[in-house]
C-alpha atoms as a PDB file:
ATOM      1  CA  UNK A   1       0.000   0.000   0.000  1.00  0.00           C
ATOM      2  CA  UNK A   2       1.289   3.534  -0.630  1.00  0.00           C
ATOM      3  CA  UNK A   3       0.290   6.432   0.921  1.00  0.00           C
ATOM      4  CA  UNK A   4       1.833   9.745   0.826  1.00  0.00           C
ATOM      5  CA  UNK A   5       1.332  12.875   2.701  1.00  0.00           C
ATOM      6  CA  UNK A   6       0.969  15.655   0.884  1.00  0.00           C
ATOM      7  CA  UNK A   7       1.550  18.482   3.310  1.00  0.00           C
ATOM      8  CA  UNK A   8       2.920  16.886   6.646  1.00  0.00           C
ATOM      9  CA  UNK A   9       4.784  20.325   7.131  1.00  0.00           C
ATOM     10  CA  UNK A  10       1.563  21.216   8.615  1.00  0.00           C
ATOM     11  CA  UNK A  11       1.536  18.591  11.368  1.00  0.00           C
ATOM     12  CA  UNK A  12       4.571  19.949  13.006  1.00  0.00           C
ATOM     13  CA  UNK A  13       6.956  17.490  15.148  1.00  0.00           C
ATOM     14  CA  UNK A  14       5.045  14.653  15.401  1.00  0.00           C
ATOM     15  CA  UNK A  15       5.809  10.816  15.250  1.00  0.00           C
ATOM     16  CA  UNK A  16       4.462   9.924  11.646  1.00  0.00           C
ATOM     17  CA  UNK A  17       5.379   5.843  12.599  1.00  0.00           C
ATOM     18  CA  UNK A  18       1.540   4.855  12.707  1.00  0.00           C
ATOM     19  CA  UNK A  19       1.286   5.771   8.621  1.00  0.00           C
ATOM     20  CA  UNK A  20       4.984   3.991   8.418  1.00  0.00           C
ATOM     21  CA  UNK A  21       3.823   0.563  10.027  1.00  0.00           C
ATOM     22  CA  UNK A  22       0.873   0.584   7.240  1.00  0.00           C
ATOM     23  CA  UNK A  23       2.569   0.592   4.067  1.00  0.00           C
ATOM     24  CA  UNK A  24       5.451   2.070   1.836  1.00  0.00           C
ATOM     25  CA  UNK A  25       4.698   6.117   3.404  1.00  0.00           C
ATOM     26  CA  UNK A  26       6.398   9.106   2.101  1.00  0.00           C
ATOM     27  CA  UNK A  27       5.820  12.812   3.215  1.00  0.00           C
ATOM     28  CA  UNK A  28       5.915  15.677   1.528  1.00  0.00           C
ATOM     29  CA  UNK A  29       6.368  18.770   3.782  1.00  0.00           C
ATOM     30  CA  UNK A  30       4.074  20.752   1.463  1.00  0.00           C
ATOM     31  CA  UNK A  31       2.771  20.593  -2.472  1.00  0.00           C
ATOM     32  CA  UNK A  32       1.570  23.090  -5.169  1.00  0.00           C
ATOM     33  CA  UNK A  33      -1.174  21.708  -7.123  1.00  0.00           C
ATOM     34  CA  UNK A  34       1.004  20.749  -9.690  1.00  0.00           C
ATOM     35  CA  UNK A  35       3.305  19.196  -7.261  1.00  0.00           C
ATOM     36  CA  UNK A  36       0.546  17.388  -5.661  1.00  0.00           C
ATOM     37  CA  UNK A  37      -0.486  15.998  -8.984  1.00  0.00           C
ATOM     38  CA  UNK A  38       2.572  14.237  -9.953  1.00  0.00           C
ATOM     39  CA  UNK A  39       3.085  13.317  -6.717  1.00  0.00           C
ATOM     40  CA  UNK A  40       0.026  11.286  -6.757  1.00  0.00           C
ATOM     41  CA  UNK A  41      -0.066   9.671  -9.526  1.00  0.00           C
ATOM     42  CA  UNK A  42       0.608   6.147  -7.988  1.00  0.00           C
ATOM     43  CA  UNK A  43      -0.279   6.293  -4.845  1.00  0.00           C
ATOM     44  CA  UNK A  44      -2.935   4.292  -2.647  1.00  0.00           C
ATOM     45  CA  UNK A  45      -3.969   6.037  -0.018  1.00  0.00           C
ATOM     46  CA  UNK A  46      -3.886  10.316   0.167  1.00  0.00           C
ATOM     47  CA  UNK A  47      -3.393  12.079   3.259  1.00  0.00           C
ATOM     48  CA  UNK A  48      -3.723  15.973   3.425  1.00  0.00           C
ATOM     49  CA  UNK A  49      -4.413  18.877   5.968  1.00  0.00           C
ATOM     50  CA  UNK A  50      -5.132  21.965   3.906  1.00  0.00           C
ATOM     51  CA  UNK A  51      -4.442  20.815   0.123  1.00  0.00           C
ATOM     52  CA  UNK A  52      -7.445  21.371  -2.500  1.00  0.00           C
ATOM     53  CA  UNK A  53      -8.497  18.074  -3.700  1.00  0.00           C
ATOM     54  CA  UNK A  54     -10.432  18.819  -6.447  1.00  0.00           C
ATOM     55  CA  UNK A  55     -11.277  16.898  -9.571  1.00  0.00           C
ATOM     56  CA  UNK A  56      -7.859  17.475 -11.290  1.00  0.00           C
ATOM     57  CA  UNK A  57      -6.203  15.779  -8.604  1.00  0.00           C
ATOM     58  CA  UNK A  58      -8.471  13.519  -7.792  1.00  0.00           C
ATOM     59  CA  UNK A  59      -8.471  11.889 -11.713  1.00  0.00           C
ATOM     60  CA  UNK A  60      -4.655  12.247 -11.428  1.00  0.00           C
ATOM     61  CA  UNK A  61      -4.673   9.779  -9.119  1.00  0.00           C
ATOM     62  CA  UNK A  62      -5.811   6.649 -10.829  1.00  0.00           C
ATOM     63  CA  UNK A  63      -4.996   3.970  -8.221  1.00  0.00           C
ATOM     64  CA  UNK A  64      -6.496   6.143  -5.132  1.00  0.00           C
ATOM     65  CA  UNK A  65      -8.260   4.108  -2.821  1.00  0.00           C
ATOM     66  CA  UNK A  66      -8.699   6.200   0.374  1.00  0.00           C
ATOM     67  CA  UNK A  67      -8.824   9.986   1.043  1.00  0.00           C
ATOM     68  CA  UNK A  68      -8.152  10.962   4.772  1.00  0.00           C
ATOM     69  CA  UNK A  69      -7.886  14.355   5.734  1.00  0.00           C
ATOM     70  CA  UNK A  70      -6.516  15.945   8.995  1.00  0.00           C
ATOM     71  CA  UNK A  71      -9.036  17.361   9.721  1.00  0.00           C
ATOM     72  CA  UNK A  72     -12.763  17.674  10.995  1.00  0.00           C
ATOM     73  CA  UNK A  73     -14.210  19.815   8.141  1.00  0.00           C
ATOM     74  CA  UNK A  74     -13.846  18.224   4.478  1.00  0.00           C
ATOM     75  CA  UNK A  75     -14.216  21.563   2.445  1.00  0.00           C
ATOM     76  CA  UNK A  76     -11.340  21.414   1.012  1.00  0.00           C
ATOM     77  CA  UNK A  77     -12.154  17.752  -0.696  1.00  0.00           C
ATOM     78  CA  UNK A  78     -14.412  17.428  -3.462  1.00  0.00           C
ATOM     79  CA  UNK A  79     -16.362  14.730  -1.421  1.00  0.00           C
ATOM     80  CA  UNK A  80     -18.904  14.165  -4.258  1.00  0.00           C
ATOM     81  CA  UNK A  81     -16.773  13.748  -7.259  1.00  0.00           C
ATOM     82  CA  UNK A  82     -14.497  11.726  -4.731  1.00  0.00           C
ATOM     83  CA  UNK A  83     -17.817   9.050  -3.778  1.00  0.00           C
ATOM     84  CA  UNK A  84     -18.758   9.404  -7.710  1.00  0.00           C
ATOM     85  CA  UNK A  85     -15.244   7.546  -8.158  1.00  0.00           C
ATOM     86  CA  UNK A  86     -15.942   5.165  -5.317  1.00  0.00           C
ATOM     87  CA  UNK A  87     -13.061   6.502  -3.425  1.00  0.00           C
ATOM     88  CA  UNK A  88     -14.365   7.291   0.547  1.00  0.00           C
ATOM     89  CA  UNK A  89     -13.429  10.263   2.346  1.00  0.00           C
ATOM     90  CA  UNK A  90     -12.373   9.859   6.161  1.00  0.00           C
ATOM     91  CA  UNK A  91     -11.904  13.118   8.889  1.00  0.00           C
ATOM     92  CA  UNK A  92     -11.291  13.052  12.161  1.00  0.00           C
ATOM     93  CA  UNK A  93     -13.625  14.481  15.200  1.00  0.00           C
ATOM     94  CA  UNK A  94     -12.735  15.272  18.786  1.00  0.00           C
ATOM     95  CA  UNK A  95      -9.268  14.695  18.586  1.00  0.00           C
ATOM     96  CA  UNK A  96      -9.080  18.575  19.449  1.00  0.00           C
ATOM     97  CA  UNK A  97     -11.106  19.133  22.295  1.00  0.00           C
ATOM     98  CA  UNK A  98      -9.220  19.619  25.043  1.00  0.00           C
ATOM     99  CA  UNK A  99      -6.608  21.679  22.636  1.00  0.00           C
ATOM    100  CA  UNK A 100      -9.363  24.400  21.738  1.00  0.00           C
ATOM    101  CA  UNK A 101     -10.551  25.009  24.907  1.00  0.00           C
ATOM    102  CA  UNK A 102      -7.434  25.770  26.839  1.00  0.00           C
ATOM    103  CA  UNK A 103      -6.561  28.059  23.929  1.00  0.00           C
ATOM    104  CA  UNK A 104      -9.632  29.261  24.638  1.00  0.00           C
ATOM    105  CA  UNK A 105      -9.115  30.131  27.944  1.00  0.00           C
ATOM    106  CA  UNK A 106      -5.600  31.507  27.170  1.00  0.00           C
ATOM    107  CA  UNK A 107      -7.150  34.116  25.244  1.00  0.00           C
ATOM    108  CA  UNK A 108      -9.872  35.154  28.013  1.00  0.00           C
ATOM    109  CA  UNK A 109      -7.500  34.827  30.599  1.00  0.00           C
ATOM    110  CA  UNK A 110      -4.885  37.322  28.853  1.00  0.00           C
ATOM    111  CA  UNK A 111      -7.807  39.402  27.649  1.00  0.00           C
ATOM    112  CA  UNK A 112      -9.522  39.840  31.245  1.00  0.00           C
ATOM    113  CA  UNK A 113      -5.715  39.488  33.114  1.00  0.00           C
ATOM    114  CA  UNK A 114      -4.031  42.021  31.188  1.00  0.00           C
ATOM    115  CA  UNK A 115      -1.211  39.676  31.385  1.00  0.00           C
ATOM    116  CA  UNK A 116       0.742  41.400  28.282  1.00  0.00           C
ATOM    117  CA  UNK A 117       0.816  44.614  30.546  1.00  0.00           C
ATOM    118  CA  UNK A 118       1.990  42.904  33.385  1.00  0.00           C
ATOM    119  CA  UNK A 119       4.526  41.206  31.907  1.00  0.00           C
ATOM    120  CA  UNK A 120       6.171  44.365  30.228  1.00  0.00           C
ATOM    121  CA  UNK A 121       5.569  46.514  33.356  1.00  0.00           C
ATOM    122  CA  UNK A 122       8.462  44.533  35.050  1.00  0.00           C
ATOM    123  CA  UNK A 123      10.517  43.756  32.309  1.00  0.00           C
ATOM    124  CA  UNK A 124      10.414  47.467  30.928  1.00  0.00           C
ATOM    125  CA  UNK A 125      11.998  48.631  34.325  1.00  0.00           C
ATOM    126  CA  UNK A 126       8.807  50.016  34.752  1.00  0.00           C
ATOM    127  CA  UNK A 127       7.796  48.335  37.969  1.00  0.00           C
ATOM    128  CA  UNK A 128      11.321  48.518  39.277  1.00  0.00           C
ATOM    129  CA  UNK A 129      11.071  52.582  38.940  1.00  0.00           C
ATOM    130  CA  UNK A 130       7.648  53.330  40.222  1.00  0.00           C
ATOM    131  CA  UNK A 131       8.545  52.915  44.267  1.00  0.00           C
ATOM    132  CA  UNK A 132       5.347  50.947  45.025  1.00  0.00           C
ATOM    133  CA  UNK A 133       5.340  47.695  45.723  1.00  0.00           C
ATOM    134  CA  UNK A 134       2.208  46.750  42.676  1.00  0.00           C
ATOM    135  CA  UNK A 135       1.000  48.529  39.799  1.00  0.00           C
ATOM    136  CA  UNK A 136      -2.284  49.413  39.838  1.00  0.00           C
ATOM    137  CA  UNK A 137      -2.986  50.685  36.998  1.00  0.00           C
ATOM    138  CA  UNK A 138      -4.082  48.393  34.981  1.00  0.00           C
ATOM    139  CA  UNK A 139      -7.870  47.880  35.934  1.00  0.00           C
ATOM    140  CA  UNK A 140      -8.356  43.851  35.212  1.00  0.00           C
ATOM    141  CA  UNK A 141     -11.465  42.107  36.578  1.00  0.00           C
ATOM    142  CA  UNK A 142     -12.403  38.637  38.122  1.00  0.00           C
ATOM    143  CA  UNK A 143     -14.523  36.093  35.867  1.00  0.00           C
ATOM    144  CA  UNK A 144     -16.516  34.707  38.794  1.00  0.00           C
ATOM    145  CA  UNK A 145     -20.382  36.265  38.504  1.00  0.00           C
ATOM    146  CA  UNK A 146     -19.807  37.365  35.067  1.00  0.00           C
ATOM    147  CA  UNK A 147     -21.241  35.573  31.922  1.00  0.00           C
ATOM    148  CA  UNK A 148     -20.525  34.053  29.526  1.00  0.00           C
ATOM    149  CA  UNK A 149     -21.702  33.548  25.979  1.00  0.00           C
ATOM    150  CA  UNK A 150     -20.881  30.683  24.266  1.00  0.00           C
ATOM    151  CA  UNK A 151     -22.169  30.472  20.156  1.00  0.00           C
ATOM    152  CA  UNK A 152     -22.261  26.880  19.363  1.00  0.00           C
ATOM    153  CA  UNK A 153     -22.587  24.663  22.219  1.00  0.00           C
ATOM    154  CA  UNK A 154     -20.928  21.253  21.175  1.00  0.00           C
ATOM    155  CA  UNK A 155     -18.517  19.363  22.223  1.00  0.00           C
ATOM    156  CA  UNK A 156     -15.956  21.854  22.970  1.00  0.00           C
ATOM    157  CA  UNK A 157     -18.490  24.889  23.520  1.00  0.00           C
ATOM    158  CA  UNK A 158     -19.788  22.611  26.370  1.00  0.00           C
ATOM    159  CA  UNK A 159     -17.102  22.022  27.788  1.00  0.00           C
ATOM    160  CA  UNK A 160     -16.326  25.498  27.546  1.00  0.00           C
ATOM    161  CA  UNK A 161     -19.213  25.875  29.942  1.00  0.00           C
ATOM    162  CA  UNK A 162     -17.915  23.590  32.197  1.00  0.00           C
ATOM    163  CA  UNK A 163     -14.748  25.245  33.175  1.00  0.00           C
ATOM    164  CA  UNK A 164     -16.345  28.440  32.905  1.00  0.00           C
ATOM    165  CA  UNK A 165     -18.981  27.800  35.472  1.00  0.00           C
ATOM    166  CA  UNK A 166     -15.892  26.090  37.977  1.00  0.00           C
ATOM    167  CA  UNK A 167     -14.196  30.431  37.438  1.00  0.00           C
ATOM    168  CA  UNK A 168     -17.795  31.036  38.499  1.00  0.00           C
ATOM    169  CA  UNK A 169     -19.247  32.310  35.731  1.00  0.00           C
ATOM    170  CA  UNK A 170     -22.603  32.106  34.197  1.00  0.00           C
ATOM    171  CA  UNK A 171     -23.356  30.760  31.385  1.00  0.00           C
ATOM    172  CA  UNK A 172     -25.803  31.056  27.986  1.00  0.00           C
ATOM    173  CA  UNK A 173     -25.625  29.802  24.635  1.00  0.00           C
ATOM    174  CA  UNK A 174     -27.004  31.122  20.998  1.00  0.00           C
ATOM    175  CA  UNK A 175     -27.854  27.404  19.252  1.00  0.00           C
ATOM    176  CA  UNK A 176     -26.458  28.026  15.374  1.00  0.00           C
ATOM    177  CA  UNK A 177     -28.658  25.460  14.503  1.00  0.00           C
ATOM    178  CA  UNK A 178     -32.006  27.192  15.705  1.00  0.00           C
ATOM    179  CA  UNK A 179     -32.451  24.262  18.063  1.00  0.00           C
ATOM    180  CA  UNK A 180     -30.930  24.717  21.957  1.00  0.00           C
ATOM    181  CA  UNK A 181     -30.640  21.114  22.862  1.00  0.00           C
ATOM    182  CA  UNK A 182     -28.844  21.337  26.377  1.00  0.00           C
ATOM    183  CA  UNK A 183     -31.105  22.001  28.756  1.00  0.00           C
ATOM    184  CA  UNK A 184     -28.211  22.722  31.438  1.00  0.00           C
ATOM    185  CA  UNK A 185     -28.178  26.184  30.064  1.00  0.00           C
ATOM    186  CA  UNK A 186     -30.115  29.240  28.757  1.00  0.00           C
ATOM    187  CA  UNK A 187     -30.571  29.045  25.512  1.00  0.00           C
ATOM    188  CA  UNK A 188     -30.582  32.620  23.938  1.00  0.00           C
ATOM    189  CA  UNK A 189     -31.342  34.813  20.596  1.00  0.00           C
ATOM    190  CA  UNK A 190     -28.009  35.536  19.105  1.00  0.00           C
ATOM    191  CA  UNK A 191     -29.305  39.483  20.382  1.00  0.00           C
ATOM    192  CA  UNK A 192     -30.041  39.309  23.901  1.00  0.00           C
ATOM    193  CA  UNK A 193     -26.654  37.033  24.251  1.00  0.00           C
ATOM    194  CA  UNK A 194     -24.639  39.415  23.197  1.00  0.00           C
ATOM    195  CA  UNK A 195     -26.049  42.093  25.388  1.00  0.00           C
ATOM    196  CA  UNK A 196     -25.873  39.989  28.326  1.00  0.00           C
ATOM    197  CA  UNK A 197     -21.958  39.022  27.979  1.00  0.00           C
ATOM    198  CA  UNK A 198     -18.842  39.750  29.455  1.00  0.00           C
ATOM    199  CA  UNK A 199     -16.765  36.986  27.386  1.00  0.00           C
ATOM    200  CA  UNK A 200     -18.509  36.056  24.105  1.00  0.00           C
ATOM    201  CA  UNK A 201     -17.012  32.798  22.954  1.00  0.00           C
ATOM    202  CA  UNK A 202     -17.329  31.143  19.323  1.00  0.00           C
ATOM    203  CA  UNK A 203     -17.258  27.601  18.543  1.00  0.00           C
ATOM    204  CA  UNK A 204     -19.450  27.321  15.601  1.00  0.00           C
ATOM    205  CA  UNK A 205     -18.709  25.529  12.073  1.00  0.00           C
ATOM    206  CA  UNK A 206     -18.842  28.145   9.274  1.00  0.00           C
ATOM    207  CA  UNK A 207     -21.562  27.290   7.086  1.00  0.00           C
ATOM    208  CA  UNK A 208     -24.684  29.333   5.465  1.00  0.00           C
ATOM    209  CA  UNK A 209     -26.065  29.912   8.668  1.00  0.00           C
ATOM    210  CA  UNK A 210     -23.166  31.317  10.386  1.00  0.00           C
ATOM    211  CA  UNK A 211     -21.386  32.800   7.519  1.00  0.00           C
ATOM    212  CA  UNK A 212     -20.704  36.801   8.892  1.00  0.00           C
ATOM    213  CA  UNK A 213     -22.668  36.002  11.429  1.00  0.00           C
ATOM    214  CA  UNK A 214     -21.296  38.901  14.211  1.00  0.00           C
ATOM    215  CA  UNK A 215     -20.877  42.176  11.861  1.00  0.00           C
ATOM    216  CA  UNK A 216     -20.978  45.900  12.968  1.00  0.00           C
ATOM    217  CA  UNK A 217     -24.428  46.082  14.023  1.00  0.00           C
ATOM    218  CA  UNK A 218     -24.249  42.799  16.645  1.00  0.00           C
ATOM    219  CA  UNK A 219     -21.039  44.493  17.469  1.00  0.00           C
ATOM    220  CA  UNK A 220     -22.782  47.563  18.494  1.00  0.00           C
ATOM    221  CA  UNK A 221     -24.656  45.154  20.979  1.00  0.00           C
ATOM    222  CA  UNK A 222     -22.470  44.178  23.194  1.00  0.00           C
ATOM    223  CA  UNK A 223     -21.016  46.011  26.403  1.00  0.00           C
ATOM    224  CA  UNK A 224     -17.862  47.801  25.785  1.00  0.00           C
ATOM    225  CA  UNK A 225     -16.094  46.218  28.673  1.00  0.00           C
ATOM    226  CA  UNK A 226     -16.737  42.501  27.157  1.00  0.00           C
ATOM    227  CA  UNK A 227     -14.108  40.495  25.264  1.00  0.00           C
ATOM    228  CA  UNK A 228     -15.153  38.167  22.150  1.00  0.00           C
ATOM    229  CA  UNK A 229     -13.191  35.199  21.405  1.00  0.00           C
ATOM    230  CA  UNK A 230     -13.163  32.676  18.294  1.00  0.00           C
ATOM    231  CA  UNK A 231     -12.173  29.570  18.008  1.00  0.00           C
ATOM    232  CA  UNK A 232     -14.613  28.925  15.271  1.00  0.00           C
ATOM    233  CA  UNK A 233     -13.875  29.986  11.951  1.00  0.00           C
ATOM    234  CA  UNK A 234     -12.446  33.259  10.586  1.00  0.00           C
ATOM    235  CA  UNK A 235     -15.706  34.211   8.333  1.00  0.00           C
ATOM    236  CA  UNK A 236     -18.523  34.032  10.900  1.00  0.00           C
ATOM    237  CA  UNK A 237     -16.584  37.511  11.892  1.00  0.00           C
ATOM    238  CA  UNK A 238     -16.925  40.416  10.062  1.00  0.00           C
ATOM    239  CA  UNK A 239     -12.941  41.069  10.022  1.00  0.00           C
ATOM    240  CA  UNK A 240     -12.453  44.959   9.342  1.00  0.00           C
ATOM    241  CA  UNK A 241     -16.035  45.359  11.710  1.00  0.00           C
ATOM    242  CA  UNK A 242     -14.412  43.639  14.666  1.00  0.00           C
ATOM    243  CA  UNK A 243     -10.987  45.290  13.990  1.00  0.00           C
ATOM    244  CA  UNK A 244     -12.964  48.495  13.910  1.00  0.00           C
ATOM    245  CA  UNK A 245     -14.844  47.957  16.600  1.00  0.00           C
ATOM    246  CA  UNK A 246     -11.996  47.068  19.163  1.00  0.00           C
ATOM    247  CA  UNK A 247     -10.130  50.644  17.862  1.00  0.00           C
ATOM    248  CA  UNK A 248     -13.429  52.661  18.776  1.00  0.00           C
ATOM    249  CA  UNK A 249     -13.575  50.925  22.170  1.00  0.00           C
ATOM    250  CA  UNK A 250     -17.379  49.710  20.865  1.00  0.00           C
ATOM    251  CA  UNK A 251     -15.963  46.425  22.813  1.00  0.00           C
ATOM    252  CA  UNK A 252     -12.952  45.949  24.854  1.00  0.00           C
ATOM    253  CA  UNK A 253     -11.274  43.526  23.168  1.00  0.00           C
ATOM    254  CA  UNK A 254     -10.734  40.208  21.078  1.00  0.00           C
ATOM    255  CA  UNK A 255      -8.900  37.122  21.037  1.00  0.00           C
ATOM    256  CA  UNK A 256      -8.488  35.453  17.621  1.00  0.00           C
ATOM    257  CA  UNK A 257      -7.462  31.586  16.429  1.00  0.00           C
ATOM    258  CA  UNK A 258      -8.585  31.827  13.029  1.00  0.00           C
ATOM    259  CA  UNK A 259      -9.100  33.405   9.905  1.00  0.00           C
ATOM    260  CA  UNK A 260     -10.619  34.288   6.944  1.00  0.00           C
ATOM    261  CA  UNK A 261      -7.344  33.869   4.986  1.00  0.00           C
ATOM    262  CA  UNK A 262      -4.749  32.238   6.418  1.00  0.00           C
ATOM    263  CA  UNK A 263      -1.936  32.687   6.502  1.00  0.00           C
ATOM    264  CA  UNK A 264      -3.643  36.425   6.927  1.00  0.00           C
ATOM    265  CA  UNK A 265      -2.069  38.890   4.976  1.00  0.00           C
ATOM    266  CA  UNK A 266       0.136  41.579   5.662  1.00  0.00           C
ATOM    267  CA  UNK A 267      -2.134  44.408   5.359  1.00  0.00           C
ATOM    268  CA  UNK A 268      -5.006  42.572   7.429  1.00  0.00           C
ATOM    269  CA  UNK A 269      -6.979  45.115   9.324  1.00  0.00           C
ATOM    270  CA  UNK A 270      -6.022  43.026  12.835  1.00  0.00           C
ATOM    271  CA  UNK A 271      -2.449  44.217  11.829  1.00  0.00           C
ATOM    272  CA  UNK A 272      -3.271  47.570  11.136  1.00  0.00           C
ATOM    273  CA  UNK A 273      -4.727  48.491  14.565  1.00  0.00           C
ATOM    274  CA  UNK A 274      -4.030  51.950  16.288  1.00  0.00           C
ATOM    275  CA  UNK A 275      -4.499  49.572  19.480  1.00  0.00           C
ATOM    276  CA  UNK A 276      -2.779  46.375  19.160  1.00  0.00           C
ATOM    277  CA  UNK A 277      -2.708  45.952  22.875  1.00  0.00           C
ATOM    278  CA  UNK A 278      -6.049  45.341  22.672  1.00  0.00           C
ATOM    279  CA  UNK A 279      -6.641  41.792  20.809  1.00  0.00           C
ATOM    280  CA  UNK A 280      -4.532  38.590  21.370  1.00  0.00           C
ATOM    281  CA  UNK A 281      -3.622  36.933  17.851  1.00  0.00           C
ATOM    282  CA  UNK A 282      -2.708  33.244  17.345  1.00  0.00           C
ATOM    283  CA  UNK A 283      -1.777  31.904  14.091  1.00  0.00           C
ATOM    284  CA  UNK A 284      -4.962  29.065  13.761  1.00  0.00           C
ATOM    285  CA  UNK A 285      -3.288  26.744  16.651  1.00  0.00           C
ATOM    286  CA  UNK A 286      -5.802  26.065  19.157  1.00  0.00           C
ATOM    287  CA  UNK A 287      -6.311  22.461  17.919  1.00  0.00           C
ATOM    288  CA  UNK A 288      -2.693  22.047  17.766  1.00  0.00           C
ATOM    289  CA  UNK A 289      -1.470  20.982  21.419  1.00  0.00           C
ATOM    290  CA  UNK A 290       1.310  17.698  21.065  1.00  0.00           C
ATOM    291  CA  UNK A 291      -1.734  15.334  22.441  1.00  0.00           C
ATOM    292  CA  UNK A 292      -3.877  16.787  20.008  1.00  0.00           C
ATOM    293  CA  UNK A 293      -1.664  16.468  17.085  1.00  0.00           C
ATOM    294  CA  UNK A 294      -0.488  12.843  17.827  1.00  0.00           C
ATOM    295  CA  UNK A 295      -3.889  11.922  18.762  1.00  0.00           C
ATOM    296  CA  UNK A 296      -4.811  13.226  15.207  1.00  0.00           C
ATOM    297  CA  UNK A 297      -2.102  10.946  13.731  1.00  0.00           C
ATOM    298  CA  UNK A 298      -3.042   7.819  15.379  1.00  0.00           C
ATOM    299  CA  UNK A 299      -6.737   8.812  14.478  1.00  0.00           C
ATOM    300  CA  UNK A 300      -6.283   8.753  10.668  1.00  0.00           C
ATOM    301  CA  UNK A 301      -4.069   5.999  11.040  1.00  0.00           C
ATOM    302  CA  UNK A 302      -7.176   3.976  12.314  1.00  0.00           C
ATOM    303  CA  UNK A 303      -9.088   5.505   9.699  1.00  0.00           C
ATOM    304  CA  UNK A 304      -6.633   3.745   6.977  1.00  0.00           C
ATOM    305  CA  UNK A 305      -7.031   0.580   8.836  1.00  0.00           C
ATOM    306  CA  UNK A 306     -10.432   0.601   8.485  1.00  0.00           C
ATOM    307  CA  UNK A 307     -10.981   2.312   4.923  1.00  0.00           C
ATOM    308  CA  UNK A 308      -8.612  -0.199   3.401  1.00  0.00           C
END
């Protein structure tokens, strides 16, 4: 069996030995499409994180058996065309959980902490200068008896909840779906949550229904002491609104994982801030933890096992 990886680079340090003990595996660190299409043209089995598979690779590969992406979402895969050629298409859930939600609480903790400031305030010389024994003036708040907003309440939104509620905080959730199955919780219009918040938090797929979902108006809407955090997907924020927004002091601040474009340009408007200080940036890692990632490996591994 051969299976190649077409863009491992994106996996980081891990141990690829699961894929090695399968068959004959080779990785590439990264492809271009035309890259990826020679590169295929024998193979088995097709691993990818980010790589288009669309129909040109797809026929380029006329031996593919298996497609198994890194991933959770399979937008990037022509899964039709892929099923029309009777070659499956395996992802991975859950693998990510407990990644995404400490990142989560990074980002709220630095947000609400003011940790940055704190941090430079000693190292500057700052501290050392003043002749008091704290700086006070940085005015950061507790967590316990605010609220917090969660959009999408699955598996990690929940447990989002969870350790929010053991800072105690309390907790309410907009259902993307129009349905609020958890009962453990209010279950809110997308309006009145965003008025109630101190920390909203976003976990939600992007899809029709939550495609630009929080834009200038629902921005308008919330308090301008609360943070908003996503871990979802870069479009369900309206980018230059929310960069806007955070300038004007509409909201405090924001703490971002993902998005639209990424790698996000140069002359993205969360680069072009008059108040950088104000948002915490990550470069789409919240699922990437070492458990996470070598959980991920051994998933897809499985998934060969079973696919083949």
């Amino acid at each position: 069996m051969k299976i190649v990886f077409l863009d491992a680079a994106t996996m980081g340090n891990v141990s690829f030995e699961p894929f090695e003990r399968l068959g004959d595996f080779t990785r590439y660190e990264n492809s271009t499409p035309e890259e990826a299409r020679e590169r295929v043209r024998d193979i088995d089995v097709l691993l990818i994180n980010k790589v288009l598979v669309d129909r040109e690779l797809i026929d380029s590969a006329p031996n593919l058996k298996l497609i198994c992406i890194a991933a959770t979402g399979v937008n990037n895969i022509d899964v039709e065309y892929a099923a029309s050629k009777g070659i499956p298409v395996r992802n991975v859930a859950g693998y990510s959980t407990d990644s995404v939600v400490q990142s989560t609480f990074m980002h709220i903790l630095s947000l609400v902490g003011g940790a940055p400031y704190f941090d430079a305030s000693v190292k500057s010389g700052s501290y050392s200068r003043s002749g008091m024994f704290t700086d006070p003036d940085w005015n950061w708040w507790e967590l316990a008896g605010k609220t917090i907003g969660i959009i999408g309440l699955g598996n990690i939104g929940g447990k989002v909840a969870k350790i929010a509620e053991a800072f105690g905080m309390k907790v309410c959730y907009f259902s993307t779906s129009g349905t609020g199955h958890c009962k453990d919780y209010p279950c809110l219009p997308l309006d009145q949550l965003l008025a109630r918040s101190d920390v909203v938090s976003v976990h939600a797929p992007l899809n029709d229904r939550t495609l630009n979902l929080i834009g200038p108006e629902e921005l308008r809407l919330m308090k301008p002491t609360a943070y908003l955090v996503n871990m979802g997907r870069g479009a369900i924020i309206d980018e230059k609104a929310l960069a806007d927004a955070v300038d004007a002091g509409v909201i405090a601040g924001a703490g971002i994982d993902v998005f639209v474009t990424e790698p996000i340009p140069e002359d993205h408007p969360y680069l072009m801030m008059k108040h950088p200080e104000r948002m915490r940036l990550a470069p789409h890692v919240a699922w990437a933890s070492m458990e996470a990632r070598q959980r991920l490996v051994g998933m897809m591994a499985d998934n060969i096992m079973k696919g083949w």
